[in-house]
C-alpha atoms as a PDB file:
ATOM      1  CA  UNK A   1       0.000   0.000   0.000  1.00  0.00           C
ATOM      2  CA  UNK A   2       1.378   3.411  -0.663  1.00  0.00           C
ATOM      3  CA  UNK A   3       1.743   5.866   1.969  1.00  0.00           C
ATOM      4  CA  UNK A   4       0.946   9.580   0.712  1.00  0.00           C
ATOM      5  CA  UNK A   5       2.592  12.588   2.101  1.00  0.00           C
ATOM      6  CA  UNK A   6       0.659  14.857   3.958  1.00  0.00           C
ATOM      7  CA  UNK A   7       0.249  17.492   1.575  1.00  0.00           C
ATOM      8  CA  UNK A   8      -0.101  14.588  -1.686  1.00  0.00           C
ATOM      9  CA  UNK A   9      -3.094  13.872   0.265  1.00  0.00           C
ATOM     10  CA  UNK A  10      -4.630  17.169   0.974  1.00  0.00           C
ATOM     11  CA  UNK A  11      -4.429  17.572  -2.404  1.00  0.00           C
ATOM     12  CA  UNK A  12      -5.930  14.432  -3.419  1.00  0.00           C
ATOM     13  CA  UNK A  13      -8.766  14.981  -1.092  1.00  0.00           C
ATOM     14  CA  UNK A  14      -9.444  18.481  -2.398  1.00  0.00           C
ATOM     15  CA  UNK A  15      -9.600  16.632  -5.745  1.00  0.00           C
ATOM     16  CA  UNK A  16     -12.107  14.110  -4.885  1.00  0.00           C
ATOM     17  CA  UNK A  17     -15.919  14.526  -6.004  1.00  0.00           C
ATOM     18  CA  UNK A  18     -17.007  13.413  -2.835  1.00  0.00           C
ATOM     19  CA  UNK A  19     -15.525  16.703  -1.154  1.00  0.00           C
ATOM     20  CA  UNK A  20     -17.346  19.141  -4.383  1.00  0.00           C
ATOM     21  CA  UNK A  21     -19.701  20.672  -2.304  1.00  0.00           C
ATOM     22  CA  UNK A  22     -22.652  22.600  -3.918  1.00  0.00           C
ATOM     23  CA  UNK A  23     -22.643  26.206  -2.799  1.00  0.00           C
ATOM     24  CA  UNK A  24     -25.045  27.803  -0.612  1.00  0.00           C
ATOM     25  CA  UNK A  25     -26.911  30.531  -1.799  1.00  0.00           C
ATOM     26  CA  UNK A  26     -25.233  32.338  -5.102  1.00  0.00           C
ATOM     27  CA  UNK A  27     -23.901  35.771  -5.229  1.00  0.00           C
ATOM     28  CA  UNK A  28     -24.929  38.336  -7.863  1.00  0.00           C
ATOM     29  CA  UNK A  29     -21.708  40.831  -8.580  1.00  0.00           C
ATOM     30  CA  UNK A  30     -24.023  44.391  -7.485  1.00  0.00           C
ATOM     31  CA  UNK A  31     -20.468  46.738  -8.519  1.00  0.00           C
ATOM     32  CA  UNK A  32     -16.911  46.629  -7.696  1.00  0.00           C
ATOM     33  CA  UNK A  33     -13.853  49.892  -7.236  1.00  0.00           C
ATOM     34  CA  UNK A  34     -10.421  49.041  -8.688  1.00  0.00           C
ATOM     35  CA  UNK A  35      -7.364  49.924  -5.894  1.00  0.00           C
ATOM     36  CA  UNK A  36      -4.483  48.919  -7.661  1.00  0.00           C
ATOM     37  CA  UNK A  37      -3.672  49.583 -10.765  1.00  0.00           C
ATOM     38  CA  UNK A  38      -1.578  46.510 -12.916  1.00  0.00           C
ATOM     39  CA  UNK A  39      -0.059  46.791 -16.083  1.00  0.00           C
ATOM     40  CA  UNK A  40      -0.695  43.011 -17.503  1.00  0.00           C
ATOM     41  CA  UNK A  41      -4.105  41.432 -16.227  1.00  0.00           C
ATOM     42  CA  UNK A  42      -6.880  42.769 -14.079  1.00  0.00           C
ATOM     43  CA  UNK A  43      -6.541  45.391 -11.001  1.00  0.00           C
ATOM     44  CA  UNK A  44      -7.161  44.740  -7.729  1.00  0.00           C
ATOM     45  CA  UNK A  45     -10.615  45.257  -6.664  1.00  0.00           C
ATOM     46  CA  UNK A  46     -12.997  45.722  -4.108  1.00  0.00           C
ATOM     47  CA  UNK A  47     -16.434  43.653  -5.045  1.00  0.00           C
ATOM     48  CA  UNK A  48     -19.947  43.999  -3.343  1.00  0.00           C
ATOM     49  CA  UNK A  49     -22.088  40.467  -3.967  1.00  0.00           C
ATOM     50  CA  UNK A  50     -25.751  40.534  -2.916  1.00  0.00           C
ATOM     51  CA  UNK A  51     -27.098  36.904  -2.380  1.00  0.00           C
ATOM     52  CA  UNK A  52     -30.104  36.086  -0.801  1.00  0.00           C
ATOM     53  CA  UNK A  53     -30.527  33.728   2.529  1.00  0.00           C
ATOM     54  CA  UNK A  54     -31.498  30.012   0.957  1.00  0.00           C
ATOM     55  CA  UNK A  55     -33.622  29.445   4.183  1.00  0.00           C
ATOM     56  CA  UNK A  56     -35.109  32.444   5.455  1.00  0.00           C
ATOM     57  CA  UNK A  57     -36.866  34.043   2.838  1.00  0.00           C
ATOM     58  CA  UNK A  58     -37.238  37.794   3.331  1.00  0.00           C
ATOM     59  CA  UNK A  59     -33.565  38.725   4.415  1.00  0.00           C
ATOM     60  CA  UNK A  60     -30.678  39.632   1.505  1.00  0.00           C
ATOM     61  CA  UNK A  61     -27.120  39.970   2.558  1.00  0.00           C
ATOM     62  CA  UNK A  62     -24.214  41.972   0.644  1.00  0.00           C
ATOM     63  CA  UNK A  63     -20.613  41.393   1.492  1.00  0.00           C
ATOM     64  CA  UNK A  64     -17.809  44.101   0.344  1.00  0.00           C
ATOM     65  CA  UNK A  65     -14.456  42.051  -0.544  1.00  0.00           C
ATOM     66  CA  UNK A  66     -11.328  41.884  -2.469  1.00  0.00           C
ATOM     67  CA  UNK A  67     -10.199  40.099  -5.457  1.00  0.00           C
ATOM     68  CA  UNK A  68      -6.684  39.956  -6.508  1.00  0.00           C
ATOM     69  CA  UNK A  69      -6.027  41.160 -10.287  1.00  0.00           C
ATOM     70  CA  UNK A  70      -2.728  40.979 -12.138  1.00  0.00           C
ATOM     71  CA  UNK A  71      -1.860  37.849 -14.009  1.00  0.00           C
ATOM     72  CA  UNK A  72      -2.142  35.339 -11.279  1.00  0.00           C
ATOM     73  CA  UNK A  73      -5.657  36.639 -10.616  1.00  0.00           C
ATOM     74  CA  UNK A  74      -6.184  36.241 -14.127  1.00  0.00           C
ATOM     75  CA  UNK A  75      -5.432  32.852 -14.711  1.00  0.00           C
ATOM     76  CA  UNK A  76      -7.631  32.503 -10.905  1.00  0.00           C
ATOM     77  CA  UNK A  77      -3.597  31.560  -9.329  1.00  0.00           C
ATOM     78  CA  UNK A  78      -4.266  34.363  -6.815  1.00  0.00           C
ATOM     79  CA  UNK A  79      -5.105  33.989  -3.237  1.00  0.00           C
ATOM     80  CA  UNK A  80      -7.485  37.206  -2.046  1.00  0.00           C
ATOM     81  CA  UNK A  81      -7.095  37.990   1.495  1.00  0.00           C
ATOM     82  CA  UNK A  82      -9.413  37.605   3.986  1.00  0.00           C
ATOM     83  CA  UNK A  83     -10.947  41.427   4.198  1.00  0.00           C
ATOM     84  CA  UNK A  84     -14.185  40.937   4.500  1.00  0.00           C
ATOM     85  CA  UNK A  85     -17.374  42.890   5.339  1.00  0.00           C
ATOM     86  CA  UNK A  86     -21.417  42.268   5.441  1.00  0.00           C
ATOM     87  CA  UNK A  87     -24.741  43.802   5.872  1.00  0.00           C
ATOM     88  CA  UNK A  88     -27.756  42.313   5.737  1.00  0.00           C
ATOM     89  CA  UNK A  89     -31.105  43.396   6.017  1.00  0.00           C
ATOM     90  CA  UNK A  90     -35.018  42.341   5.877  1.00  0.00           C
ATOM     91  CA  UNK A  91     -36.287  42.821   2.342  1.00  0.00           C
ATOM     92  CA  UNK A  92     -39.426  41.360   2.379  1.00  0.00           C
ATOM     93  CA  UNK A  93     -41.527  39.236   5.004  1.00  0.00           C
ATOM     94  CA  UNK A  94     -38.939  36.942   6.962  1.00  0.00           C
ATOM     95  CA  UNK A  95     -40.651  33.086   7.469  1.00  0.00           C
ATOM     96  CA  UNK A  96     -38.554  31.485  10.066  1.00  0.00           C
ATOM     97  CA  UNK A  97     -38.209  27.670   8.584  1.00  0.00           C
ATOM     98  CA  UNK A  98     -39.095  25.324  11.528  1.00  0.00           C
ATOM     99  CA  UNK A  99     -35.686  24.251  12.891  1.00  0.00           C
ATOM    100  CA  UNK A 100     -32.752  27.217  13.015  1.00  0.00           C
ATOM    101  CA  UNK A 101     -29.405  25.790  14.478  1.00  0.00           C
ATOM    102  CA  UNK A 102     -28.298  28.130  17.185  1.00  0.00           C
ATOM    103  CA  UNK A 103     -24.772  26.768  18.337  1.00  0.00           C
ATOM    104  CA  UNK A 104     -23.060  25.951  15.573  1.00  0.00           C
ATOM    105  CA  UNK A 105     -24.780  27.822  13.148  1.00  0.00           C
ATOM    106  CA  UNK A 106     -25.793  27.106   9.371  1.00  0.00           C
ATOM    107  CA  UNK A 107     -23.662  27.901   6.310  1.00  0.00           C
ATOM    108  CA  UNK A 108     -25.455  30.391   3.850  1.00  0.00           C
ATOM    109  CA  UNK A 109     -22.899  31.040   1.433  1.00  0.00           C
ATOM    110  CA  UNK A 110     -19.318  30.098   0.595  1.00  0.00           C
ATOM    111  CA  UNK A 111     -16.871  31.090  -2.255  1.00  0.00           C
ATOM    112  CA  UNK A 112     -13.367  30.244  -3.030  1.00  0.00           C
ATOM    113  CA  UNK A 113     -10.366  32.492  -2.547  1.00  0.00           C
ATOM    114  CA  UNK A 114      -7.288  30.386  -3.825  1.00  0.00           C
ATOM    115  CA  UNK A 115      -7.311  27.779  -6.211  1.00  0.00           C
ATOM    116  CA  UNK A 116      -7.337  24.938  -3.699  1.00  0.00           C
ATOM    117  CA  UNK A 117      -7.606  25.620   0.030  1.00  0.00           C
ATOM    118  CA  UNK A 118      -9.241  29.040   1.032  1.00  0.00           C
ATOM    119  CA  UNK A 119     -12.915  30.499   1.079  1.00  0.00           C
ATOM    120  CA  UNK A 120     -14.883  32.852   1.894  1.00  0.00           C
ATOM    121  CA  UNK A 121     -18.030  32.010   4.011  1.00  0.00           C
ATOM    122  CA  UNK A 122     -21.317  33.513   6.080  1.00  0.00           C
ATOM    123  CA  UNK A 123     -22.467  31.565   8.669  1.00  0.00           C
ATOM    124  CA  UNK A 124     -26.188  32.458   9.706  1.00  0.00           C
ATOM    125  CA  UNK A 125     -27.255  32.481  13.943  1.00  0.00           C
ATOM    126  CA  UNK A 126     -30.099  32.497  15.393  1.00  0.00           C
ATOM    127  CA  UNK A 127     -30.314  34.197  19.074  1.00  0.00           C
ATOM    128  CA  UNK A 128     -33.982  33.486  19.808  1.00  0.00           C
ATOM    129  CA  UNK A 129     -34.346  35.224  23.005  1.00  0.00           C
ATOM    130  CA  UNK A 130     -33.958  38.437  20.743  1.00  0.00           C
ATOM    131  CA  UNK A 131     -35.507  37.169  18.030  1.00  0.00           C
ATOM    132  CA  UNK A 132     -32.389  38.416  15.995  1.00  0.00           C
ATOM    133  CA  UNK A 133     -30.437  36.784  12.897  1.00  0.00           C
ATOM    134  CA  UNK A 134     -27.188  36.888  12.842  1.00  0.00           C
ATOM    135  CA  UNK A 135     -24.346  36.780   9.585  1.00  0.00           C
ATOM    136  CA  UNK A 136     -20.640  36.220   9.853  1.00  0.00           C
ATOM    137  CA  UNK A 137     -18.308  36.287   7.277  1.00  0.00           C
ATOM    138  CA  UNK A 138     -15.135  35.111   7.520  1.00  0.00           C
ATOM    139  CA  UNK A 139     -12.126  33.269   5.706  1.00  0.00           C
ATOM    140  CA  UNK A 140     -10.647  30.116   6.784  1.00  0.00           C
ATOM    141  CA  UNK A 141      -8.021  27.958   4.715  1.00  0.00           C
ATOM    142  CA  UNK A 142      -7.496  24.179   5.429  1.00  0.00           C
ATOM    143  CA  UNK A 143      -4.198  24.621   7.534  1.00  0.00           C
ATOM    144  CA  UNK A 144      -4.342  27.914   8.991  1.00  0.00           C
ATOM    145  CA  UNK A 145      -7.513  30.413   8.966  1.00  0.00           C
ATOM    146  CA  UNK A 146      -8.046  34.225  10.003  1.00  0.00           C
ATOM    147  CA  UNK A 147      -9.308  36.220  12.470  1.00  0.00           C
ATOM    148  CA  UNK A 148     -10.860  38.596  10.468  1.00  0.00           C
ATOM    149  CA  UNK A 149     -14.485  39.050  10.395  1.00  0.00           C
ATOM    150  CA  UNK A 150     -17.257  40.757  10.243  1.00  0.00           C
ATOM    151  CA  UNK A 151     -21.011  40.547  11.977  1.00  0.00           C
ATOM    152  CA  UNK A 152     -24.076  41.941  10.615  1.00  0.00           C
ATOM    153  CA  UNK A 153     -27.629  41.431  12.666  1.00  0.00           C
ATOM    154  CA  UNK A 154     -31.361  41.430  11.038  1.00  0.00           C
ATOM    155  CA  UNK A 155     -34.134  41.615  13.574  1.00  0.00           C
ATOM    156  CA  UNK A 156     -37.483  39.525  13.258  1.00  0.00           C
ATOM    157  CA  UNK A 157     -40.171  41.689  12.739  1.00  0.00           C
ATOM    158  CA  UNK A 158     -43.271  41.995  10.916  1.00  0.00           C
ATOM    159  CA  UNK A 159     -43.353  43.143   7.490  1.00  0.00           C
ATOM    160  CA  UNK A 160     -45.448  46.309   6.830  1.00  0.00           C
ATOM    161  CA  UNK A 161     -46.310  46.917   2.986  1.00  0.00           C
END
């Protein structure tokens, strides 16, 4: 039997269909602000996404981040870093579905940020005493993830029309 190296099997893991997860909720690209300028490829940006919660219908969430340019981003090589910011707000009548995990939370969205081990991901919350939803967004990577992150809160109120 052969005996793969740690990072041989990372990397055949990361490969495997069984790992392809589908994604969340989708983002729509709302605008984006270029903040470096490069000569060969794209500039570095700052994007704004809007996606909509998959499971609470009535609550929309945009996140602010950044996407590498240059050649690397080009060719989708580049790593973005893990700034990353959120709002979200109600948008329409919220319907709680029956079931809302409270201490671990639920994954609402989740994009990649390097061509194998990083993404980008909002975790909803529910605090039910306040009758609040939470968002975070943050980055994680496989070995080592980041601290940075971001909260945004929607209260549960009636809808007026």
């Amino acid at each position: 039997m052969k005996v793969l190296r740690p990072l041989a099997l990372l990397l055949a893991l990361a490969a495997s269909p069984i790992l392809i997860l589908i994604t969340p909720a989708m983002a729509e690209e709302i605008g984006s602000v270029d903040t470096v300028f490069k000569v060969l490829g794209p500039n570095h940006k700052i994007v704004i996404e809007a996606f909509d919660d998959p499971e609470v219908p009535g609550v929309a969430c945009h996140v602010s981040r950044t996407r590498t340019g240059g050649v690397s981003g080009a060719l989708g090589l580049a790593e973005d870093t893990s700034d990353a910011s959120i709002a979200c707000r109600q948008v329409g009548p919220i319907t709680l579905p029956d079931k809302l995990k409270k201490k671990d939370g639920e994954q609402v969205f989740s994009e990649r940020r390097s061509i194998l081990f990083k993404r980008l991901q909002v975790v909803r919350f529910f605090d039910e005493k306040r009758k609040v939803l939470i968002y975070l967004v943050y980055s994680d990577r496989l070995v080592e993830g980041s601290p940075k992150n971001a909260i945004s809160t929607v209260p549960v109120m009636p809808w007026r029309e």
